[in-house]
N, C-alpha and C. Protein backbone atom coordinates (compact mmCIF):
# COMPACT_ATOMS: atom_id res chain seq x y z
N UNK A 1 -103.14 18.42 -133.66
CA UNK A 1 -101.87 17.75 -133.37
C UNK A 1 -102.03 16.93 -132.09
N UNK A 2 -101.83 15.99 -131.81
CA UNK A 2 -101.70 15.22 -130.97
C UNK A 2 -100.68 15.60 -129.85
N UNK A 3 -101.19 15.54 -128.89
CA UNK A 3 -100.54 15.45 -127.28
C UNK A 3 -99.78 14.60 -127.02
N UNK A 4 -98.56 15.29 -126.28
CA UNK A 4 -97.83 14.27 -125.60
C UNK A 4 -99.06 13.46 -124.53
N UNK A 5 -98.77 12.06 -124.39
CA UNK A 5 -99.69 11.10 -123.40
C UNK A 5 -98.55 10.48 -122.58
N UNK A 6 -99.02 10.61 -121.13
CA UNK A 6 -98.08 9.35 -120.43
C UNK A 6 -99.29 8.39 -119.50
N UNK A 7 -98.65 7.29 -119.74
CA UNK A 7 -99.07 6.45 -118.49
C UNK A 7 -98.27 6.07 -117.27
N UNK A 8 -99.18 6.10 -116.03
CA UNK A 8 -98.43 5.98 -114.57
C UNK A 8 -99.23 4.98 -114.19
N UNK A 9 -98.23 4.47 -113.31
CA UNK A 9 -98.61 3.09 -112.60
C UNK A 9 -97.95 3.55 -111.28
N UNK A 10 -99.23 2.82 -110.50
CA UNK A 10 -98.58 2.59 -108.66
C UNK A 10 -98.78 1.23 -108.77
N UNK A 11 -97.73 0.38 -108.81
CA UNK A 11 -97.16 -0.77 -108.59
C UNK A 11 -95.71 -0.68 -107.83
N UNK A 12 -95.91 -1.75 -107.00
CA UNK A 12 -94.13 -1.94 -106.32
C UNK A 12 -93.96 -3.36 -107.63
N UNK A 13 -93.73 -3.16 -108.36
CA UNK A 13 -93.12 -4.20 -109.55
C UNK A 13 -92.17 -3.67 -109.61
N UNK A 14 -91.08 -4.18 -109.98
CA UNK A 14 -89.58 -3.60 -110.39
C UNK A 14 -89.30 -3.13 -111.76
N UNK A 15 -88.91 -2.36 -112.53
CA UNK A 15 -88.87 -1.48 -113.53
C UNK A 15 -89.09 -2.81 -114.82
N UNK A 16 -88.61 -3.59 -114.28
CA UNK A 16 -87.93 -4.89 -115.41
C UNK A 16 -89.02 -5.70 -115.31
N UNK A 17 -89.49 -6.10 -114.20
CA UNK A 17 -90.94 -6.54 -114.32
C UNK A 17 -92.45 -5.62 -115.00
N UNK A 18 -92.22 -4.45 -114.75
CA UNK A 18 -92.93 -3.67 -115.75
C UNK A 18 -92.87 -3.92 -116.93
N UNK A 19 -91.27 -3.75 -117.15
CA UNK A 19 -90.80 -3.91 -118.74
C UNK A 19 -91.42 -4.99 -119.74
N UNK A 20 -91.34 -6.41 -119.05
CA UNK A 20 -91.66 -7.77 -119.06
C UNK A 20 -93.00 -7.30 -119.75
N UNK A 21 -93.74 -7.05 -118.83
CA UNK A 21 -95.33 -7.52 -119.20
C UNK A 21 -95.41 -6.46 -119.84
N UNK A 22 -94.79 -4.85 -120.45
CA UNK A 22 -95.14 -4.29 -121.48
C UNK A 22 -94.51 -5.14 -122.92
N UNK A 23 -93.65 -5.54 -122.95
CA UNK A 23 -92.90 -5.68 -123.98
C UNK A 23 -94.03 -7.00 -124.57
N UNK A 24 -94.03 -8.06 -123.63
CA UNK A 24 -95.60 -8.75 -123.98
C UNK A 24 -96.36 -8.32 -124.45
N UNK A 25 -97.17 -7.50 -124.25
CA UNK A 25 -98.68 -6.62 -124.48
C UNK A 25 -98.63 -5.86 -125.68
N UNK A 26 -96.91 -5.09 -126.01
CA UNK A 26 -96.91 -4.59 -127.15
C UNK A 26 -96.16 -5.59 -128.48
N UNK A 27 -95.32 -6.95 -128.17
CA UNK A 27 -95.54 -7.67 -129.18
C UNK A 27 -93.84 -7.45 -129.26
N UNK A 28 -93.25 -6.83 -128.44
CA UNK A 28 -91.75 -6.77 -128.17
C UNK A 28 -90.85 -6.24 -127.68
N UNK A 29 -89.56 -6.77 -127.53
CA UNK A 29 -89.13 -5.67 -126.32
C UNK A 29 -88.58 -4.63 -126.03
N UNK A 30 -88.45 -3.73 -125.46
CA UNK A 30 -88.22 -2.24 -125.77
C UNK A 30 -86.61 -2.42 -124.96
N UNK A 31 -86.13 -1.58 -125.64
CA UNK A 31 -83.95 -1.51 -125.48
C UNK A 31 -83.83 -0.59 -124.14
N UNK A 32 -83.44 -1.68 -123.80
CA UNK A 32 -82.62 -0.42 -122.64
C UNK A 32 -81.35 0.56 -122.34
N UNK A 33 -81.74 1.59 -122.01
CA UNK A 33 -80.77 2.28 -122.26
C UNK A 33 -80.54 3.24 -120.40
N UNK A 34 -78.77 3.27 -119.92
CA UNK A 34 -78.92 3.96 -119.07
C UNK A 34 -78.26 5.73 -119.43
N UNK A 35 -79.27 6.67 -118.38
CA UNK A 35 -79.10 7.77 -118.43
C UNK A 35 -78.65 8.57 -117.67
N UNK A 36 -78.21 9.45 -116.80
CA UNK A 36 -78.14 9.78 -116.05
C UNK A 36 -78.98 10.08 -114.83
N UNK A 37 -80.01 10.05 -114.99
CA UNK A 37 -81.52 9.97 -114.01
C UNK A 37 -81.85 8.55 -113.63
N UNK A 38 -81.44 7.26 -114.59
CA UNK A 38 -81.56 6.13 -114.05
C UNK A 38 -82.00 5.50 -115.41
N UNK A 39 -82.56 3.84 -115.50
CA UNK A 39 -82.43 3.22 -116.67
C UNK A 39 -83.76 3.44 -116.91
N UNK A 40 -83.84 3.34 -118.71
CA UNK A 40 -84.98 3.60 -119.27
C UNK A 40 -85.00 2.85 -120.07
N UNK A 41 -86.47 2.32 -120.68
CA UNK A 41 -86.59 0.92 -121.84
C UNK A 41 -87.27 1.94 -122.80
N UNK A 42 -86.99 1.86 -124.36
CA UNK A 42 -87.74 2.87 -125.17
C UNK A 42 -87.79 2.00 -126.35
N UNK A 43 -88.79 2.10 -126.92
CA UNK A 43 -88.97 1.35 -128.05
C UNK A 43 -90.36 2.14 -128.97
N UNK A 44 -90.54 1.37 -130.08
CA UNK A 44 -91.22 2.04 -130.95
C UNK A 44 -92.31 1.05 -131.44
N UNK A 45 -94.17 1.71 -131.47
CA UNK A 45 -95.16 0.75 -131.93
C UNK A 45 -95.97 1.71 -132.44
N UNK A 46 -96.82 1.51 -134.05
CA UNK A 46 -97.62 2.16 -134.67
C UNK A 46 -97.48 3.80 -134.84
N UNK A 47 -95.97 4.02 -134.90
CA UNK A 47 -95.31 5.38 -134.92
C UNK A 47 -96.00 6.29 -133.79
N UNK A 48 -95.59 5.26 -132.78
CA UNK A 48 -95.27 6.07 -131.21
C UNK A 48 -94.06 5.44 -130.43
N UNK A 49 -93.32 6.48 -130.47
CA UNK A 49 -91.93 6.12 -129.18
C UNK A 49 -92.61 6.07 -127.86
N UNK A 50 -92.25 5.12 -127.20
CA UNK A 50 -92.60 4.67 -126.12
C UNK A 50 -91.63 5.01 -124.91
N UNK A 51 -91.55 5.51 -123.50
CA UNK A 51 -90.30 5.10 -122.63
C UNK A 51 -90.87 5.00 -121.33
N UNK A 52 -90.08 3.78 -121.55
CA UNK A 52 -90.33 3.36 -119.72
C UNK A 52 -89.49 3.85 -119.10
N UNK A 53 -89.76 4.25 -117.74
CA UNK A 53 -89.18 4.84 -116.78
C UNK A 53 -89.64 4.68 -115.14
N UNK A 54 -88.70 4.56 -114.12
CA UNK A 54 -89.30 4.66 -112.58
C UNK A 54 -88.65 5.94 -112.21
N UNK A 55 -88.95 6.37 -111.39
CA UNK A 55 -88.37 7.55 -110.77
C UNK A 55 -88.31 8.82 -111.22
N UNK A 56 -89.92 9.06 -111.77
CA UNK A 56 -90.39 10.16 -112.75
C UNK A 56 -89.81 11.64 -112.15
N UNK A 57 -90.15 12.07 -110.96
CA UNK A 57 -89.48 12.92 -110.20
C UNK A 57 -90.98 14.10 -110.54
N UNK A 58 -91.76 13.49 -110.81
CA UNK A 58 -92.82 14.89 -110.73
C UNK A 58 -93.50 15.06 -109.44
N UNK A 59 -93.71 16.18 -109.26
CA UNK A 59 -94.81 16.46 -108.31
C UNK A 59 -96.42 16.78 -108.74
N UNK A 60 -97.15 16.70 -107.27
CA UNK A 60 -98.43 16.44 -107.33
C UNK A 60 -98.98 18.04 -108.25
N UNK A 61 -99.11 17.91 -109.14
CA UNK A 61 -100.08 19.11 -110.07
C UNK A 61 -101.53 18.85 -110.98
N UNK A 62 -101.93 20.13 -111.12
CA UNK A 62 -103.17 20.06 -111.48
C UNK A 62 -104.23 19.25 -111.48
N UNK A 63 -104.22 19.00 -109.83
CA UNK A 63 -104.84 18.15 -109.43
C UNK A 63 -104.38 16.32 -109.60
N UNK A 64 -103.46 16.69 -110.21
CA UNK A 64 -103.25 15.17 -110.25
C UNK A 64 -102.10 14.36 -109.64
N UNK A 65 -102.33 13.42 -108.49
CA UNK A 65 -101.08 12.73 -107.29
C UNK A 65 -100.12 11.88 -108.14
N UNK A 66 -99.32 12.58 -108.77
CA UNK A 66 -98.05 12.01 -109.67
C UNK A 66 -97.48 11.49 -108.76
N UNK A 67 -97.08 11.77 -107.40
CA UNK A 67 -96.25 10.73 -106.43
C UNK A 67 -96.52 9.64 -105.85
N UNK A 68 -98.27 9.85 -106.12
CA UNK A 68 -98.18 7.77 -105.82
C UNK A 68 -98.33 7.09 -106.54
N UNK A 69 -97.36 7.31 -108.08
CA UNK A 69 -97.44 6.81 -108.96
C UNK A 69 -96.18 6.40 -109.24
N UNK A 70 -95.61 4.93 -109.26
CA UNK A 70 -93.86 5.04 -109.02
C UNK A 70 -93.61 4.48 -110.60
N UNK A 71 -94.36 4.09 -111.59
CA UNK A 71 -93.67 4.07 -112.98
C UNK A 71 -93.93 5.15 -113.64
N UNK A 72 -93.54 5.46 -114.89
CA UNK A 72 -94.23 6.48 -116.00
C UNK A 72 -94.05 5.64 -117.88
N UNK A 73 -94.94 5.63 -118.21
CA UNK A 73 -94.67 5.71 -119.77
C UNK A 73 -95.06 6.66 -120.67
N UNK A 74 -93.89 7.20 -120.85
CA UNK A 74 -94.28 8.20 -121.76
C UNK A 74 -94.37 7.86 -123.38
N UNK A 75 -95.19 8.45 -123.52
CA UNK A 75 -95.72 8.06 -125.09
C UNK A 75 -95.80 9.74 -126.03
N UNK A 76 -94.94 9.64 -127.37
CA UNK A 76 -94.83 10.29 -128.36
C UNK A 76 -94.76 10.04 -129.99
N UNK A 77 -95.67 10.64 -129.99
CA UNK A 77 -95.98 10.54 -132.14
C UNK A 77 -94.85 10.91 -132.66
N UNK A 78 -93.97 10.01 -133.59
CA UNK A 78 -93.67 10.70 -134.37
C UNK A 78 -94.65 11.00 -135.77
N UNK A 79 -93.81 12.35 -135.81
CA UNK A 79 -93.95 13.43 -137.41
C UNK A 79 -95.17 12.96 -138.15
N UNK A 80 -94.10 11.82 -138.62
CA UNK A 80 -94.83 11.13 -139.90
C UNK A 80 -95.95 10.33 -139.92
N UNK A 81 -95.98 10.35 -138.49
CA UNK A 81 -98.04 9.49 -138.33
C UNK A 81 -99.05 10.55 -138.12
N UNK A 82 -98.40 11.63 -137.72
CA UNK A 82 -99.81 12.87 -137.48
C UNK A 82 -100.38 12.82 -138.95
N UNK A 83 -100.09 13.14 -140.02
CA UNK A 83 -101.11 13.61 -141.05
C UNK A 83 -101.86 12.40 -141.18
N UNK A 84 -101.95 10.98 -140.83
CA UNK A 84 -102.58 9.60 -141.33
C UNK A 84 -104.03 10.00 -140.56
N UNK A 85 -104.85 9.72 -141.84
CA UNK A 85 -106.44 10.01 -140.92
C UNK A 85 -106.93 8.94 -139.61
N UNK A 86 -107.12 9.11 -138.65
CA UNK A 86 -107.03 8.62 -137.40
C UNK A 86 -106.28 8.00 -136.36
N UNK A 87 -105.04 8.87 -136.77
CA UNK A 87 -104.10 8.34 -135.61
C UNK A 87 -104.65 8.97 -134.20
N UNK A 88 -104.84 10.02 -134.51
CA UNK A 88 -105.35 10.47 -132.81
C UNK A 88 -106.21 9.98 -132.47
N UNK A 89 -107.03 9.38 -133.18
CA UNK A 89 -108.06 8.20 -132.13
C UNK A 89 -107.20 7.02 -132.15
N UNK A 90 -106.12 6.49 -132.43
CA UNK A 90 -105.52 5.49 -132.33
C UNK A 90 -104.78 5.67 -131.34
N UNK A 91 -104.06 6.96 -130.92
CA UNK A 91 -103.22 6.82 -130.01
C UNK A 91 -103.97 6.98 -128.73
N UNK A 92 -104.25 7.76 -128.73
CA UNK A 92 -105.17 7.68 -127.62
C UNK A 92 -105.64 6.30 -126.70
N UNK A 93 -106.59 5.59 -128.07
CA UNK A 93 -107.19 4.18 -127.61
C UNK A 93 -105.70 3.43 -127.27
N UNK A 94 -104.56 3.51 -127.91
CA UNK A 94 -103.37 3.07 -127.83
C UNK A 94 -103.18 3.00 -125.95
N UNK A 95 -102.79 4.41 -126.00
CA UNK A 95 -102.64 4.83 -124.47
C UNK A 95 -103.08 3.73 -123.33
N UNK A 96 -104.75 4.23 -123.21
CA UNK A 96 -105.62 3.75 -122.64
C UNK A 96 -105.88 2.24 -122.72
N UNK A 97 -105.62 1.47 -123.62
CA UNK A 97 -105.62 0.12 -124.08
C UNK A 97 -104.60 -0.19 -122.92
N UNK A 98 -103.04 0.20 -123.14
CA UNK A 98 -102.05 -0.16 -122.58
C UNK A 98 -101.96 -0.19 -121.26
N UNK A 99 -103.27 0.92 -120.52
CA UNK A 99 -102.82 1.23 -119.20
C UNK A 99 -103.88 0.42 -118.24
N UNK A 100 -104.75 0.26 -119.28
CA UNK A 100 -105.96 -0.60 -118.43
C UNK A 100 -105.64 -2.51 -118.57
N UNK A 101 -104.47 -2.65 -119.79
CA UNK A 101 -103.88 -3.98 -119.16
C UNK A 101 -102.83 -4.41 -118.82
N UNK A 102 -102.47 -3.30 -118.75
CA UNK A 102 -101.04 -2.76 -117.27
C UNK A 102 -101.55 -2.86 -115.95
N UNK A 103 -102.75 -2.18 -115.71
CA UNK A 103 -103.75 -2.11 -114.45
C UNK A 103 -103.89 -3.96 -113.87
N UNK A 104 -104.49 -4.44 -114.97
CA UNK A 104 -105.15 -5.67 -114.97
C UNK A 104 -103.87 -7.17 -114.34
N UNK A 105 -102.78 -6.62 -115.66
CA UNK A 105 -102.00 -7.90 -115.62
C UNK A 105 -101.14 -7.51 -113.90
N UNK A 106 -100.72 -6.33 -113.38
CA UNK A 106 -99.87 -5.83 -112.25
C UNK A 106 -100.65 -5.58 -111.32
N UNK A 107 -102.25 -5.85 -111.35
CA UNK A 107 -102.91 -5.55 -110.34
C UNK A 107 -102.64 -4.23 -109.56
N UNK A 108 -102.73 -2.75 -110.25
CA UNK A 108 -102.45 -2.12 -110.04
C UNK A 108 -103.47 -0.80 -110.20
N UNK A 109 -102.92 0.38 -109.90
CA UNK A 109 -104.12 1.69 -110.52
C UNK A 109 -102.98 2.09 -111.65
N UNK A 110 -103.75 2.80 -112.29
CA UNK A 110 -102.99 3.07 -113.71
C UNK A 110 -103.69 4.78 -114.71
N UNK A 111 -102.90 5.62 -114.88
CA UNK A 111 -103.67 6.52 -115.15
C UNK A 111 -102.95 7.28 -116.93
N UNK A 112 -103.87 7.55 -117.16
CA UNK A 112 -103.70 8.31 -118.60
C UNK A 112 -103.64 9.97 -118.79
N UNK A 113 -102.64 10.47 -118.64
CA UNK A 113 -102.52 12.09 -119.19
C UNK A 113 -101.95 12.27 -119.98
N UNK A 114 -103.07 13.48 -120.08
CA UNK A 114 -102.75 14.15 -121.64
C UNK A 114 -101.42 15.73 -121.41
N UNK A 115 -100.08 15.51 -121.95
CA UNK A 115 -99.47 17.08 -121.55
C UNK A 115 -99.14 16.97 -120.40
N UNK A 116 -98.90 16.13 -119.13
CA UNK A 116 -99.23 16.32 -117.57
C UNK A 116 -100.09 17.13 -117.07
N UNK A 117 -101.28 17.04 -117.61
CA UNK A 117 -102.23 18.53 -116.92
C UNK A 117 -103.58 17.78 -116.93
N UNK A 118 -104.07 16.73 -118.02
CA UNK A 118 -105.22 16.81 -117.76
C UNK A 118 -105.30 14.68 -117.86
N UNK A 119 -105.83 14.60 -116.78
CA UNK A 119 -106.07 12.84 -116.80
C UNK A 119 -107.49 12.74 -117.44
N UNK A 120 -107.25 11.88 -118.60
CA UNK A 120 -107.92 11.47 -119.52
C UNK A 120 -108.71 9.88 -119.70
N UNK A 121 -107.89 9.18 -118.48
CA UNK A 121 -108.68 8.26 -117.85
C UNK A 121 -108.00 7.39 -116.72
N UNK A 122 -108.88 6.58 -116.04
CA UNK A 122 -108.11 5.63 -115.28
C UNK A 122 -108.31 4.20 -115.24
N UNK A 123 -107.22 3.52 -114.13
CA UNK A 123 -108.10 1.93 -114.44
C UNK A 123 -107.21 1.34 -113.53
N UNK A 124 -107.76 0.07 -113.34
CA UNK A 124 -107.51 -0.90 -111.31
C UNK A 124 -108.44 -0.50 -110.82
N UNK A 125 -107.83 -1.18 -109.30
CA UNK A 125 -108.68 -1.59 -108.24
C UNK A 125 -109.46 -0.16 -107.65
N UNK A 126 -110.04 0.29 -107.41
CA UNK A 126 -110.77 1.44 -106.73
C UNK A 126 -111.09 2.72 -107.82
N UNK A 127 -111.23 2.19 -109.21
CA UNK A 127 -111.20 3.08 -110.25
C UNK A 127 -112.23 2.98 -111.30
């Protein structure tokens, strides 16, 4: 079964400028919606819900500095794509695709976890 995946970004870009150059990269734009924690963009590509978010509120664990990381995208399968033979190498490469030209286009560091526990890769400047 496939893992929850998020990607984090340390960029000072503004949530909407994030938004911008994801909604580019994935081919459209994700809805915004506000919550009580603050506004979030969520949208859906190759049966993964997507959500953007700033102001993740995690702390630094298992080794990994979630606080100098001021975006998050969290990424989730639905149901009905787990049984398709290679979605988990799709999402994955999905992930990682997204975060290394998130890195690139925001000039930024950018990181890939799997569950919040284990970073599965990185990408930018010093990486």
């Amino acid at each position: 079964m496939a893992q929850p995946l998020d990607i984090f970004l340390d960029t000072s870009e503004t949530l909407q400028t994030v938004h911008t150059h994801l909604a580019e990269i994935v081919g459209h734009s994700l809805q915004r919606h506000h919550l009580d924690v603050g506004p979030i963009y969520a949208g859906k590509i190759l049966g993964i819900e997507l959500q953007l978010f700033d102001e993740h509120g995690l702390v630094d664990d298992c080794g990994i500095s979630f606080t100098e990381y001021s975006h998050q995208i969290s990424m989730a399968p639905f149901r009905s794509a787990l049984p398709i033979a290679g979605f988990e190498e799709m999402y994955k490469a999905v992930a990682k695709f997204l975060a290394a030209k998130l890195a690139n286009e925001l000039d930024c560091r950018s990181i890939v976890v799997a569950n919040l526990q284990h970073k599965l890769a990185s990408f930018g400047p010093n990486e």
